[in-house]
Protein backbone atom coordinates (compact mmCIF):
# COMPACT_ATOMS: atom_id res chain seq x y z
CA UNK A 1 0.00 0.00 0.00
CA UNK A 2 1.20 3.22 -0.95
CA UNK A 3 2.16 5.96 2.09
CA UNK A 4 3.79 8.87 2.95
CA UNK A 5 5.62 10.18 6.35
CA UNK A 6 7.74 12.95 7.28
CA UNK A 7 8.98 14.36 10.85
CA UNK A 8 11.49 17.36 11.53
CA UNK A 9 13.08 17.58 14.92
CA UNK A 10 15.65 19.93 15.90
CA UNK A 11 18.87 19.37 17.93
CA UNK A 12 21.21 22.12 19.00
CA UNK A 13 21.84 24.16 15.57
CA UNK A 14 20.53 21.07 13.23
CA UNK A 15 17.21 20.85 11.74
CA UNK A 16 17.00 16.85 11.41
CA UNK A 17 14.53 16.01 8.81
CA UNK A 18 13.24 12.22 8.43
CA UNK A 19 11.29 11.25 4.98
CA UNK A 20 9.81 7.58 4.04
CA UNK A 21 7.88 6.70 1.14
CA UNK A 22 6.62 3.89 0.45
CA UNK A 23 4.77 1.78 -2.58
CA UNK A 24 2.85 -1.44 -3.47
CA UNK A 25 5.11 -4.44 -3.18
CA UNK A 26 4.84 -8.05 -2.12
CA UNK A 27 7.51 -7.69 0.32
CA UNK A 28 9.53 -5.36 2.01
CA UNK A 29 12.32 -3.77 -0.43
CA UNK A 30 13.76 -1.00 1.47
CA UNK A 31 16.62 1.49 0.10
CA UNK A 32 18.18 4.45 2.44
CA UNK A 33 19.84 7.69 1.86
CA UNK A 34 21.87 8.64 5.63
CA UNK A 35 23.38 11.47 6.53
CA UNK A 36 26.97 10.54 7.07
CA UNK A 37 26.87 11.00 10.98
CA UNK A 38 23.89 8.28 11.12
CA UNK A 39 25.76 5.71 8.99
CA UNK A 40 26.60 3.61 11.32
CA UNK A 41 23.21 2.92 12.96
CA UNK A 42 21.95 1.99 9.63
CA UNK A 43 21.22 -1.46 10.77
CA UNK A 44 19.01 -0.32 13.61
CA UNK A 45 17.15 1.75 11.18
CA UNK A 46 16.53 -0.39 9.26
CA UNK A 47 15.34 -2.78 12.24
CA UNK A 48 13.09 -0.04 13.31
CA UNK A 49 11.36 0.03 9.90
CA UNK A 50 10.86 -3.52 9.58
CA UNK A 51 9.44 -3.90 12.53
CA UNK A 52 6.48 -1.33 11.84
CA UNK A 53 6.16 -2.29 7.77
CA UNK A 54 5.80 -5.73 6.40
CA UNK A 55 5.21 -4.69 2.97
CA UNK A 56 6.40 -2.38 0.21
CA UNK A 57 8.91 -0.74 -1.93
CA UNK A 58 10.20 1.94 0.93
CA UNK A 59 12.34 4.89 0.31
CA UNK A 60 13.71 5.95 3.23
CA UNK A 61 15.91 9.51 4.11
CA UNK A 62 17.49 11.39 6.93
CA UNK A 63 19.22 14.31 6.38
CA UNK A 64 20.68 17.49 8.38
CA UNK A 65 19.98 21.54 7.76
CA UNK A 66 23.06 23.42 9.80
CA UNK A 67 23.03 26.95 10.41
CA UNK A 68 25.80 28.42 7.63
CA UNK A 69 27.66 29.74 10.45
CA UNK A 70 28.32 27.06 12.14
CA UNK A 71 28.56 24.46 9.39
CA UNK A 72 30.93 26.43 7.47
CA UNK A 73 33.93 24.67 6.95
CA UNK A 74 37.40 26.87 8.71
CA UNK A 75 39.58 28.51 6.89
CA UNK A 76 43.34 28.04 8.26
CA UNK A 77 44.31 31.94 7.70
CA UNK A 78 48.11 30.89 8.93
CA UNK A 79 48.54 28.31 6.43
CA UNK A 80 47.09 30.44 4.01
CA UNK A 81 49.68 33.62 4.61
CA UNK A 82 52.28 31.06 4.63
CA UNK A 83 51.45 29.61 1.16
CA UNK A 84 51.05 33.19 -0.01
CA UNK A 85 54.61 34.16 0.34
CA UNK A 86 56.23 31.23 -0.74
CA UNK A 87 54.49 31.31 -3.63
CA UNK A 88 55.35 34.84 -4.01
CA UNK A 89 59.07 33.98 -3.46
CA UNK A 90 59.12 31.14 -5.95
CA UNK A 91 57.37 33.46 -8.90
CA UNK A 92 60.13 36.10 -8.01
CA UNK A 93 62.78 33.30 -8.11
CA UNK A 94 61.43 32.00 -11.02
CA UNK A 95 60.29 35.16 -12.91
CA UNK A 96 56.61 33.59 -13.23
CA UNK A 97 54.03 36.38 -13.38
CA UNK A 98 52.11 36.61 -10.38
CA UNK A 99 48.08 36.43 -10.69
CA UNK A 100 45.56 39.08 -10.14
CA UNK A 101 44.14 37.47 -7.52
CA UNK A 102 46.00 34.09 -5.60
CA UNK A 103 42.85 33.40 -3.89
CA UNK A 104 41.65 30.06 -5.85
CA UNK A 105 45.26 28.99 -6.04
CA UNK A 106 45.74 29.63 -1.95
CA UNK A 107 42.45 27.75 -1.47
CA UNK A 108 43.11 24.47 -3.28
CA UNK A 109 46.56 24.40 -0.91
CA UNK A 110 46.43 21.30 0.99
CA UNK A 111 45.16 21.26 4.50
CA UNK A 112 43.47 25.11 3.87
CA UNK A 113 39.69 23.71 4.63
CA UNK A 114 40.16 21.10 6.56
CA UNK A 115 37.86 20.78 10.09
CA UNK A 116 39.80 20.71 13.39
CA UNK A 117 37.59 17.72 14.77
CA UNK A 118 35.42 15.25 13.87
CA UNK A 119 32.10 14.99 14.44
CA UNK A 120 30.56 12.23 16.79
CA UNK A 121 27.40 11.07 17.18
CA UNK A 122 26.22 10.67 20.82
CA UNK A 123 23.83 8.88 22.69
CA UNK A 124 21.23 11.76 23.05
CA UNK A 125 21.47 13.01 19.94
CA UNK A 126 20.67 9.49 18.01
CA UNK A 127 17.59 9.46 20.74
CA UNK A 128 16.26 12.46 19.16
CA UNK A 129 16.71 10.52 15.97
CA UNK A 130 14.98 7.76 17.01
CA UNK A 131 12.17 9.69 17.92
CA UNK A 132 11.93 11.16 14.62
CA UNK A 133 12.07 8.09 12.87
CA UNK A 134 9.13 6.61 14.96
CA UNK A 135 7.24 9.71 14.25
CA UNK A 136 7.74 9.75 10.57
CA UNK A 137 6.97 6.12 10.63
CA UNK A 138 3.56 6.33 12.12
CA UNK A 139 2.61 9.38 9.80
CA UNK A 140 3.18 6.68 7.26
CA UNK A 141 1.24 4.19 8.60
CA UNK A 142 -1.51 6.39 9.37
CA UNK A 143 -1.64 7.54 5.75
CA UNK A 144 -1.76 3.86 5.41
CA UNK A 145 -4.99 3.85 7.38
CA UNK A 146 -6.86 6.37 5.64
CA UNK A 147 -5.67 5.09 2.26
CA UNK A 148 -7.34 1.20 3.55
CA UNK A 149 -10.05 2.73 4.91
CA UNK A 150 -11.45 3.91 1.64
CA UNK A 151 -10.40 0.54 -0.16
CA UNK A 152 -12.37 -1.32 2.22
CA UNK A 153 -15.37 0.97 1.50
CA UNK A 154 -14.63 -0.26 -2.17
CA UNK A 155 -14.38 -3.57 -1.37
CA UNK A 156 -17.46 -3.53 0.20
CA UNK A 157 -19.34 -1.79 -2.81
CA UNK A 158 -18.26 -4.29 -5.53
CA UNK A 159 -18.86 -7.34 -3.77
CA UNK A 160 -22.48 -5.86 -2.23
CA UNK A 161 -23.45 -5.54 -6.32
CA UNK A 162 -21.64 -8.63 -6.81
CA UNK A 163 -23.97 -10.64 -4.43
CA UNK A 164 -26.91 -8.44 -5.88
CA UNK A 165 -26.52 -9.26 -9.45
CA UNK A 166 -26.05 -12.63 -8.22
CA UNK A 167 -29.53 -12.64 -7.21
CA UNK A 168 -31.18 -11.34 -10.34
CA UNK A 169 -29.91 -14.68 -11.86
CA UNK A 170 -33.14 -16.31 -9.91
CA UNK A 171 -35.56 -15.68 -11.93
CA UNK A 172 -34.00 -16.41 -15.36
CA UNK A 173 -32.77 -19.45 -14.29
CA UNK A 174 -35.86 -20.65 -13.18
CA UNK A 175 -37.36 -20.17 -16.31
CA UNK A 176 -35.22 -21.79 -18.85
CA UNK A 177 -35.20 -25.23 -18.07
CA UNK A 178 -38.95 -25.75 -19.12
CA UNK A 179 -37.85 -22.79 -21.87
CA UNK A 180 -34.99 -25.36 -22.81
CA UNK A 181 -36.78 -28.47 -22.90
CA UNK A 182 -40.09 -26.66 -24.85
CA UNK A 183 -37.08 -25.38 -27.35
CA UNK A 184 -35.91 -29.70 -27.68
CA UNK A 185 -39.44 -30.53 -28.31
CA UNK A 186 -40.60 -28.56 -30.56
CA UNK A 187 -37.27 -29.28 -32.53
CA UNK A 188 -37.54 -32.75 -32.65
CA UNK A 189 -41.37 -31.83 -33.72
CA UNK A 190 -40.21 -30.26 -36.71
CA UNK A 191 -38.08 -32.89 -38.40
CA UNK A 192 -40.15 -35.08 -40.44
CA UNK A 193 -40.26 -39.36 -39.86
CA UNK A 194 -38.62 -38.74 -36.85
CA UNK A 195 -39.75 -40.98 -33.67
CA UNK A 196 -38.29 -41.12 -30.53
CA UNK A 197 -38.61 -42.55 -26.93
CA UNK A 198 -40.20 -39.96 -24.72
CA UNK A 199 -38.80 -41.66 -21.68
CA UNK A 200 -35.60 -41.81 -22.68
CA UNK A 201 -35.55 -38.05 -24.07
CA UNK A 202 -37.24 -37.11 -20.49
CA UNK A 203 -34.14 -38.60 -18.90
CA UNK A 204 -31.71 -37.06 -21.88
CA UNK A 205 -33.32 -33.90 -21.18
CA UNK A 206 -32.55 -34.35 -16.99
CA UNK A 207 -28.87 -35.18 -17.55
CA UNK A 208 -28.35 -32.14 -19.83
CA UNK A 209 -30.18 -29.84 -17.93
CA UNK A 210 -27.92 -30.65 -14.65
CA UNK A 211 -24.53 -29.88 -16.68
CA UNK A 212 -27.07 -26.60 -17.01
CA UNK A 213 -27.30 -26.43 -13.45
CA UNK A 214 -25.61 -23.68 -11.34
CA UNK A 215 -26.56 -23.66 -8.16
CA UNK A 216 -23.24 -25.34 -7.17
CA UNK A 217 -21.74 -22.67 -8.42
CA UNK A 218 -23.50 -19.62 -6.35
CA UNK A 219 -23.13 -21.57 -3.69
CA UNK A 220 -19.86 -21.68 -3.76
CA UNK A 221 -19.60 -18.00 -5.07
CA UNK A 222 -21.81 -16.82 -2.04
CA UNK A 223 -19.50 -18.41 -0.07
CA UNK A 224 -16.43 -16.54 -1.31
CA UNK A 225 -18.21 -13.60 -0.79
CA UNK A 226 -18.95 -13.96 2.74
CA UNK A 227 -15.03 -15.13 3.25
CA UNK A 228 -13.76 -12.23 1.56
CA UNK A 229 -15.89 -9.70 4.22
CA UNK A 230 -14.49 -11.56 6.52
CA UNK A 231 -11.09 -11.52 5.78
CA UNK A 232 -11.01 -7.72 5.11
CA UNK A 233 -12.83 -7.31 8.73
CA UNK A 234 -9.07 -9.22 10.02
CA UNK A 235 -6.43 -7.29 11.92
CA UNK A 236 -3.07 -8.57 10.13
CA UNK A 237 -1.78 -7.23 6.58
CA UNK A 238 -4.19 -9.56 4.02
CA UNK A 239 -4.00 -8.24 0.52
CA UNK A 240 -2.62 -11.57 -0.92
CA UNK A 241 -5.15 -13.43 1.02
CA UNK A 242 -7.80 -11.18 -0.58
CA UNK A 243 -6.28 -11.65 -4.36
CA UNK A 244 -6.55 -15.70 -3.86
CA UNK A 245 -10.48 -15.05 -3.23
CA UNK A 246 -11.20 -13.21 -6.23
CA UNK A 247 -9.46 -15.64 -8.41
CA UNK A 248 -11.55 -18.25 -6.58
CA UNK A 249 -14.59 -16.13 -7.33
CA UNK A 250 -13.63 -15.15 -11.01
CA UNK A 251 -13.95 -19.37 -11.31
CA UNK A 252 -17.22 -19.52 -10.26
CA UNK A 253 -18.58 -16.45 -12.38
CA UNK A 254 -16.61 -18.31 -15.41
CA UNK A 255 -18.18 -21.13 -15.25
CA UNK A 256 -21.58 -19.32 -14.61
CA UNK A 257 -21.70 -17.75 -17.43
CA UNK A 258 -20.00 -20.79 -19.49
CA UNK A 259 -23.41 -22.55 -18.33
CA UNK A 260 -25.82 -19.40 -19.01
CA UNK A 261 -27.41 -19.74 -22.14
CA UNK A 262 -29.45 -17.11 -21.91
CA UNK A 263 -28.68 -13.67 -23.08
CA UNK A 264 -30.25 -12.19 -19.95
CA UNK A 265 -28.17 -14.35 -17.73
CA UNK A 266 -25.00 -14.27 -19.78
CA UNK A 267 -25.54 -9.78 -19.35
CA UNK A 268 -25.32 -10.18 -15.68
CA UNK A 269 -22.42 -12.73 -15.65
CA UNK A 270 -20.82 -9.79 -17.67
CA UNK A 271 -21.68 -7.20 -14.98
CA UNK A 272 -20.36 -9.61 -12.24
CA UNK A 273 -16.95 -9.51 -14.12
CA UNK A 274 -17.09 -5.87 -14.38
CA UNK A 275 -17.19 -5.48 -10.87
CA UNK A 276 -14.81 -8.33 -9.94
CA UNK A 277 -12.08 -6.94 -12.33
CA UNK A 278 -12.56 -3.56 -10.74
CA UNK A 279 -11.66 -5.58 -7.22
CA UNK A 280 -8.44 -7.34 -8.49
CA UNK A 281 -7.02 -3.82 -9.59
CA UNK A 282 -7.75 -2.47 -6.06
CA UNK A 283 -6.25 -5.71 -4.37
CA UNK A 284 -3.02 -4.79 -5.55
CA UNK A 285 -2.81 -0.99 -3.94
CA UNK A 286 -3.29 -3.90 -0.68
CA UNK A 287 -0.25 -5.67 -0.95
């Protein structure tokens, strides 16, 4: 299921800001982008987020906003004065023409910008962390909510019309089998010199009408329905549970309509698959 959640905490001078995305997928696929100083709690992070999301192609990022005055990177002024006048000496030396301005040369010197210390990341700074990755995580998942929420209300919209249409069958298949024997009869009627055993095409007629017969079939199709409420009204993650019911109930509305032989029948099957299709596409976005 697709979600989206993003927290920004401040610590000291740094504005830490936490982004994760995520996308339909099967199973968890999860890619990071860390600011350097958080590197090396990447497998905790990555602990944290699997043990909130089970599913999904997840993009996740942390990175830091610095005030420019404190991030800014030293300059070492008495290097720099010292490289200035030995280059100065050397291009007298040497009879080089000095520049207009030494400043990009004196810059590129080694050792110019370099930082006096390192940075380390301590214990209550990575606890602000944490809490900003918990935060951003359950923004996700309650985008998550809200996003299932209105599939479910979907859900529950196709599969009502599915179980109504599956009603209007009734009365249509009540009707053809004396439509379908009065149809054999008056066949057989029509070709001349033709005699026949009225017993035996009674019982002819019985066996094909129950290769006719569908009540198997919304039986078993009612049945699907009910199971598929009831697996949507279930706590855990069950998107792949609900895509192996609709390809159980795609069967039965197959072989419904395989066995309709009546236009009126065979229009509703059609309507059935309508709506069926329509909840196969939204099964996915519940993966």
């Amino acid at each position: 299921m697709t979600g989206y959640g993003k927290s920004v905490v401040t610590y000291g001078d740094k504005k830490i800001n936490v982004e994760i995305k995520s996308l339909n997928s099967k199973s968890l696929d999860l890619s990071t982008r860390i600011a350097p100083l958080y590197r090396e709690k990447e497998m905790e992070i990555r602990q944290l987020i699997a043990q909130k999301l089970f599913r999904g192609k997840v993009d996740f990022s942390i990175w830091i906003e610095q005030d420019a005055l404190t991030s800014a990177t030293p300059i070492n002024a008495a290097l720099v004065e010292n490289y200035y006048h030995q280059l100065k000496d050397i291009s007298a030396k040497a009879g080089i023409p000095e520049p207009q301005d030494w400043m990009p040369t004196l810059l590129r010197m080694p050792d110019v910008l370099t930082k006096t210390e390192t940075e380390t990341l301590t214990d209550e700074e990575w606890a602000v962390v944490r809490r900003a990755i918990d935060q951003a995580l359950e923004a996700l998942i309650s985008f998550r909510r809200q996003e299932g929420a209105a599939l479910e209300k979907k859900f529950h919209e196709k599969v009502d019309t599915i179980e109504a249409l599956l009603h209007e069958i009734e009365p249509y298949e009540k009707a053809r089998v004396p439509k379908i024997k009065e149809t054999i009869i008056k066949g057989l009627e029509q070709i001349p010199e033709v005699d026949y055993d009225k017993n035996r095409l009674e019982q002819e007629l019985i066996y094909y009408i129950e290769k006719l017969d569908i009540s198997e079939e919304k039986q078993r199709l009612t049945n699907h329905l009910k199971y598929f409420r009831e697996t949507m009204a279930e706590e855990q993650p069950n998107g792949k549970k609900l895509g192996f019911i609709a390809q159980e109930m795609g069967r039965e509305i197959n072989t419904t309509g395989s066995k309709s032989n009546q236009a009126e029948m065979q229009n509703i099957v059609v309507k059935m698959k309508d709506q069926l299709e329509q909840i196969k596409e939204q099964v996915l976005n519940a993966l």
